[in-house]
Structure formats: C-alpha cells, structure tokens
Protein backbone atom coordinates (compact mmCIF):
# COMPACT_ATOMS: atom_id res chain seq x y z
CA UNK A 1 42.85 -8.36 -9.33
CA UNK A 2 39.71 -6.97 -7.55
CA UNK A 3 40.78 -2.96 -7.43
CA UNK A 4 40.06 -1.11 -4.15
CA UNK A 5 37.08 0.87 -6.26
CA UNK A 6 35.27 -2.19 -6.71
CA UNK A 7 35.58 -3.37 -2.80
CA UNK A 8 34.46 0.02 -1.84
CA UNK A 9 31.22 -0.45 -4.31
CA UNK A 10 30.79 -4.04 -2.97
CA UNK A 11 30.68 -3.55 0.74
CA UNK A 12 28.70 -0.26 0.35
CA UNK A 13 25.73 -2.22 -1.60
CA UNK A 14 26.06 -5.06 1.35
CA UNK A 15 25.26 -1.79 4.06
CA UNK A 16 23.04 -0.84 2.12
CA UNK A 17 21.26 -3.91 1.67
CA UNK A 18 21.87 -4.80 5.64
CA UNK A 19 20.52 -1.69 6.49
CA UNK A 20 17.29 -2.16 4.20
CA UNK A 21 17.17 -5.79 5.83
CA UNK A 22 17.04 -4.09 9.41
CA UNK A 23 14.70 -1.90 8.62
CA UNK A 24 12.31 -4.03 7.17
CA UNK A 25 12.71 -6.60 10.32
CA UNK A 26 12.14 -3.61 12.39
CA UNK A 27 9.39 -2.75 10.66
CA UNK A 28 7.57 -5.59 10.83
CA UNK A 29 8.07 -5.81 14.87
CA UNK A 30 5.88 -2.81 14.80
CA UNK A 31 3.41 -3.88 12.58
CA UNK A 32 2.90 -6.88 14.77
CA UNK A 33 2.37 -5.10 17.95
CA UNK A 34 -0.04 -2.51 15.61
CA UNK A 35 -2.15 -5.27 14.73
CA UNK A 36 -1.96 -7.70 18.30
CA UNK A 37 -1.86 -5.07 21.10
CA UNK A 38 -3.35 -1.57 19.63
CA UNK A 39 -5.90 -2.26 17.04
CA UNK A 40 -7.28 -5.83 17.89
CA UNK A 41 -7.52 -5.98 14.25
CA UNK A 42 -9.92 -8.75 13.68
CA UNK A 43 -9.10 -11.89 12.52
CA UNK A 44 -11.38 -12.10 8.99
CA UNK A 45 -8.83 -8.78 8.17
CA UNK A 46 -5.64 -9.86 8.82
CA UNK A 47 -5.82 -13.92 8.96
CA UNK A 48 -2.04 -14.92 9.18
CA UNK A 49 -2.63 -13.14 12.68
CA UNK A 50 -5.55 -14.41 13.37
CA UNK A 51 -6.04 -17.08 16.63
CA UNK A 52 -2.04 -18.27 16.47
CA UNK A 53 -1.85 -21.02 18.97
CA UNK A 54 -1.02 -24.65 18.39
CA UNK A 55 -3.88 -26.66 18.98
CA UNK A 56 -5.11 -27.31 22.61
CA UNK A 57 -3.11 -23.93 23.67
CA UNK A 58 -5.19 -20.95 24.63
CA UNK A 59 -3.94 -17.19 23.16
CA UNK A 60 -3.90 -14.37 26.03
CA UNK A 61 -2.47 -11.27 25.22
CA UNK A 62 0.70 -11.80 22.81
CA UNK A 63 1.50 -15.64 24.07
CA UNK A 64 0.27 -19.44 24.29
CA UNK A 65 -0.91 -21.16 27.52
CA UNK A 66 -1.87 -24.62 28.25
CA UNK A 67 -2.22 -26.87 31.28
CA UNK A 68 -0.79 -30.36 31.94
CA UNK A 69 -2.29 -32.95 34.75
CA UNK A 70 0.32 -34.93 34.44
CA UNK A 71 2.46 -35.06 38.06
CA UNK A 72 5.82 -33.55 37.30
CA UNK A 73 8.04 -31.94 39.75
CA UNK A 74 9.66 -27.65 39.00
CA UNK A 75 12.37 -28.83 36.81
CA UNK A 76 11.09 -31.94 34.74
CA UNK A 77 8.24 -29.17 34.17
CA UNK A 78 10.42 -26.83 32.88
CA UNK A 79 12.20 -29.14 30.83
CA UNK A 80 8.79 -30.16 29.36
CA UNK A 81 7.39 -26.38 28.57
CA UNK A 82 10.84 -25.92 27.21
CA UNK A 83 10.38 -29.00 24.65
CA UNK A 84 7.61 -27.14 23.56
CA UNK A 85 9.30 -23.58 22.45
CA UNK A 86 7.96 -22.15 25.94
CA UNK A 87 8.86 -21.98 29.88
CA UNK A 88 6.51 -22.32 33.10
CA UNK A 89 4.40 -18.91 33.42
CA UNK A 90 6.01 -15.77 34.02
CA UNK A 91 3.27 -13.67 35.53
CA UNK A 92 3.36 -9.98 34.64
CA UNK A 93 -0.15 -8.66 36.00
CA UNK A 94 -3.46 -9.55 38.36
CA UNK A 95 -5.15 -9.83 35.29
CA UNK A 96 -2.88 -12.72 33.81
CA UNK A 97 -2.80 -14.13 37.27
CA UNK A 98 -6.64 -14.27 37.09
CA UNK A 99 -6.63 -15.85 33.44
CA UNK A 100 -3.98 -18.33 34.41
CA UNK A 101 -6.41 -19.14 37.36
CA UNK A 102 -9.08 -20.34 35.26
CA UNK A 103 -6.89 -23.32 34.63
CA UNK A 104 -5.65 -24.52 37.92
CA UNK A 105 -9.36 -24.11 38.82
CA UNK A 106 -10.96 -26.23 36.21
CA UNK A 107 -7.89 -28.50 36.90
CA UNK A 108 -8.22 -28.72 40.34
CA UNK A 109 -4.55 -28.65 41.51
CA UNK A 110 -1.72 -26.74 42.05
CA UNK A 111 0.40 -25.66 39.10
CA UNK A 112 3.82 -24.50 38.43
CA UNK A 113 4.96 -20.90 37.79
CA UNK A 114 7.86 -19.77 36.71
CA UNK A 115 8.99 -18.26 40.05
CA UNK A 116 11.78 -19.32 41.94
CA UNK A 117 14.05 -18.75 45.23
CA UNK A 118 17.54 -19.67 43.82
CA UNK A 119 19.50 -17.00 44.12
CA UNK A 120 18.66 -15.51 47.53
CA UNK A 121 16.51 -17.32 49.96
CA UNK A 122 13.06 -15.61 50.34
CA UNK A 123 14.05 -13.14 47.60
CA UNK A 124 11.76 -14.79 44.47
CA UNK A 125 11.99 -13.89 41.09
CA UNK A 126 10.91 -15.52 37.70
CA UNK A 127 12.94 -17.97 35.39
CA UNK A 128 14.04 -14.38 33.13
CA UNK A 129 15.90 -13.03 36.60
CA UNK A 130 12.89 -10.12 36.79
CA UNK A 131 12.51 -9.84 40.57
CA UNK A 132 8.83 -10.16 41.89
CA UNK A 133 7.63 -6.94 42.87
CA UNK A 134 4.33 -5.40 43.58
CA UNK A 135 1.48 -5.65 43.40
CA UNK A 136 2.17 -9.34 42.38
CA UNK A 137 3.98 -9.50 45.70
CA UNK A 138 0.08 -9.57 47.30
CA UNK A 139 -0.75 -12.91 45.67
CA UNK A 140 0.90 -15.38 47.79
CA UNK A 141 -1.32 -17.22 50.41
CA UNK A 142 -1.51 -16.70 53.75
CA UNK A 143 1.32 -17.22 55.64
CA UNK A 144 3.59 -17.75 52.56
CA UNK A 145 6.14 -17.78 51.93
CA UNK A 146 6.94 -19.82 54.71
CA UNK A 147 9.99 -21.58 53.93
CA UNK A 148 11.34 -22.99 57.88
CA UNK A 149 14.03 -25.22 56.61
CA UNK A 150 14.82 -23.50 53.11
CA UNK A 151 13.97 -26.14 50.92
CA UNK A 152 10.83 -24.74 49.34
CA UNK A 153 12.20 -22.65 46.76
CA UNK A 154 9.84 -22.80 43.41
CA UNK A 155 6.00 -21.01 43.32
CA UNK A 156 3.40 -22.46 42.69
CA UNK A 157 -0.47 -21.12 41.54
CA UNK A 158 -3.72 -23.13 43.70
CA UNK A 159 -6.65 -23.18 42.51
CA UNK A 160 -7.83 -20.29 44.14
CA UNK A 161 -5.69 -18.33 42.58
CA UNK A 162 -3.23 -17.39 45.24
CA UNK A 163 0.36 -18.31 45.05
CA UNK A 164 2.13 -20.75 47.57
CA UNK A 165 6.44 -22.21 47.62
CA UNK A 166 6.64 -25.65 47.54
CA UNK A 167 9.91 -27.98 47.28
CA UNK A 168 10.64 -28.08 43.96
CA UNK A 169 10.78 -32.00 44.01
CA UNK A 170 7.46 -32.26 44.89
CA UNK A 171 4.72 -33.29 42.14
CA UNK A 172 1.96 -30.96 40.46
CA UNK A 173 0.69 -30.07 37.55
CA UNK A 174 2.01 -27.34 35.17
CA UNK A 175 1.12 -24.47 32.78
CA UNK A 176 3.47 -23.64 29.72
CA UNK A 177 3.49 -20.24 28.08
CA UNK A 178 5.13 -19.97 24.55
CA UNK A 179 4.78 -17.23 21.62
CA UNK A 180 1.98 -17.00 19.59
CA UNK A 181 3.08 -19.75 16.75
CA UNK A 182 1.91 -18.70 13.93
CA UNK A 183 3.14 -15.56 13.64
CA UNK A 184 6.45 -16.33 14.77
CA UNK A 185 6.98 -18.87 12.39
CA UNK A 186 5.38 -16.70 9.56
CA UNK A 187 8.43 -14.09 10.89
CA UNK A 188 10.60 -16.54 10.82
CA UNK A 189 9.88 -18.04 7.28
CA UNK A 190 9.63 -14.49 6.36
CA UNK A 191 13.23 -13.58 7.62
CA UNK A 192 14.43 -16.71 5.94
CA UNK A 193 13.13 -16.12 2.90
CA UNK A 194 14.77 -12.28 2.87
CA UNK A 195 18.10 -13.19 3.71
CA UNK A 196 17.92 -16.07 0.98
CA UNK A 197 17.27 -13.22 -2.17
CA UNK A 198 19.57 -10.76 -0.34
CA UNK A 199 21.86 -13.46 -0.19
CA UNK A 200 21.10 -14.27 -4.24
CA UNK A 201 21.76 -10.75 -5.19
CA UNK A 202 24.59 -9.72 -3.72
CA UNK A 203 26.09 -12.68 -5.20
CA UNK A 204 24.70 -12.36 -9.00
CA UNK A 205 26.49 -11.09 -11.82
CA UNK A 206 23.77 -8.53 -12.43
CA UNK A 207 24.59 -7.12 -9.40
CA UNK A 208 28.80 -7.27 -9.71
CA UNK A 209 28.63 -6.34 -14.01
CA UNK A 210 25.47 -4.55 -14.66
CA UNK A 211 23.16 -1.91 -14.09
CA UNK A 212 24.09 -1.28 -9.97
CA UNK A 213 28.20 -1.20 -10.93
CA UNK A 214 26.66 1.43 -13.48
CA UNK A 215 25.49 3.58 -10.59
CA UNK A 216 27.92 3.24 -8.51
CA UNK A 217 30.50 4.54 -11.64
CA UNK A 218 29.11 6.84 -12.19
C-alpha cells in the first residue's frame, strides 16, 4: 500500500518537473523573439532560424505569405489558407499593408484579407475579432466602404494597395499568412520530445527506488 509519504514525494517531483517544463517552454518563447525580432541574428549563426518558410512562401516579420491566382470566393479562401496551417491576412501596420501590396501588384488583382463585416454592418474587423482601427482605418478606397444593400461584407486589398468590401461570394484571388514553419515545428518536435523523457522519468524505477526517493528521505 502506497503510504501518504510516498504520494507527497511523487506529486512534489511531478511540480517540480512541470514547473521546470514551463519554464523551459517559456524560455524558449523568448529566445525566439531575441533572435527573430531584436537581434536579426543572421542566418549562418543561428540556422534552424534561418529563412523558415515552406517553399514558394515569402517570410515578413515573424510569419509566411503567399499569393494564389486561382478565383476563389472569402470563404472557400479561407478554407484554403486554413488547409495550409494559416488564415487570409490580418493586417497589423502600413508597412505590412505595403509588403502585402507587392503581391496583388505583381498579381494584378484584387486579393482577400482577412477583414470582415459580420458582426455589425459597417463595423469591420479581422478573422481574430481585433476591430480595425487607425491608422489602418485610412486604407480603404475612395468612397468605401460603400455597402448600399449590405451584402458586401469581406475586404479586400487592389492592386494599388488600397482596401475595398466586396460580396463575399464574389471571385478573387487570395493571400495566406501562416507561422514561420520551421521554427514552429522545431518547437513543436522540441516540446514533444521534452514531455516524452519527462514522461520516461517520472515513470522509472530510478526515479520511484533510487537516488531522488533518497533526497526526498532524507
């Protein structure tokens, strides 16, 4: 029978070990945004953070993009960013509006955004339920939004770089924005691979008979 010294040790090694794991996933959310957004660390240093993005996909800033000319209309786009680990654009500056530009340029066309009227008419805000607000408010195109019958309700991006609503049945192109992929499925393999020998020690012998019950006796 497993005496109530012996439970105590147990689940005090799991926090401990919990806690360690936290810390160490913590701690490796700061390194990335050390090495991607402060030091621009360059790539022949750190490789595994090197240039991350599947190929065809573009890096800017801490995520994928990449631009489809195939006609699909708002929600058969989303659905197809989505089958790639990402979502139609969520624009968070002037200066990603202006990078995300240079593809509906060379394109041509129109392209998806992430921005939508659902929940209030003429009140947009992107696919995460952040409202649009200033100064991004200043990109739309003259005269738009100009939704008469309330059945434009998704954004669009020209090729001029200003922003127009559209009905969301209509056809156009579309960007997709996902994570960088290499790191996140280094993280990921990484987390995997933690939890695995966490999950291997807390279950050994060693740990239950040996040196650690030792310790904890003492």
């Amino acid at each position: 029978m497993t005496s109530m010294h012996e439970v105590h040790r147990s689940k005090s090694i799991e926090y401990c070990v919990i806690s360690l794991h936290n810390e160490l996933i913590k701690s490796l959310c700061c390194l990335k945004c050390l090495i991607s957004c402060h030091l621009k660390t360059p790539s022949y240093f750190f490789p595994a953070f090197a240039q991350r993005c599947p190929s065809g996909w573009t890096l800017y800033q801490d995520s994928c993009f990449i631009i489809y000319t195939t006609w699909k209309n708002w929600y058969d786009s989303r659905l197809a960013c989505q089958a790639e680990q990402g979502d139609l654009p969520i624009v968070t500056s002037v200066e990603m509006n202006t990078f995300l530009t240079s593809f509906t340029e060379q394109a041509g066309n129109t392209a998806w955004l992430g921005l939508n009227d659902f929940e209030a008419e003429g009140t947009f805000q992107w696919n995460d339920g952040t409202p649009l607000t200033a100064p991004l408010d200043t990109l739309w195109k003259d005269n738009n939004p100009n939704d008469p019958d309330g059945s434009e309700d998704c954004g669009g991006l020209r090729a001029d770089g200003t922003w127009v609503d559209l009905s969301c049945i209509v056809n156009k192109y579309r960007v997709c924005q996902r994570p960088n992929g290499k790191f996140c499925k280094l993280f990921l393999l990484l987390r995997l691979t933690i939890k695995k020998y966490l999950r291997e020690f807390m279950d050994s012998d060693w740990l239950k008979n040996g040196l650690v019950g030792g310790v904890f006796n003492m």
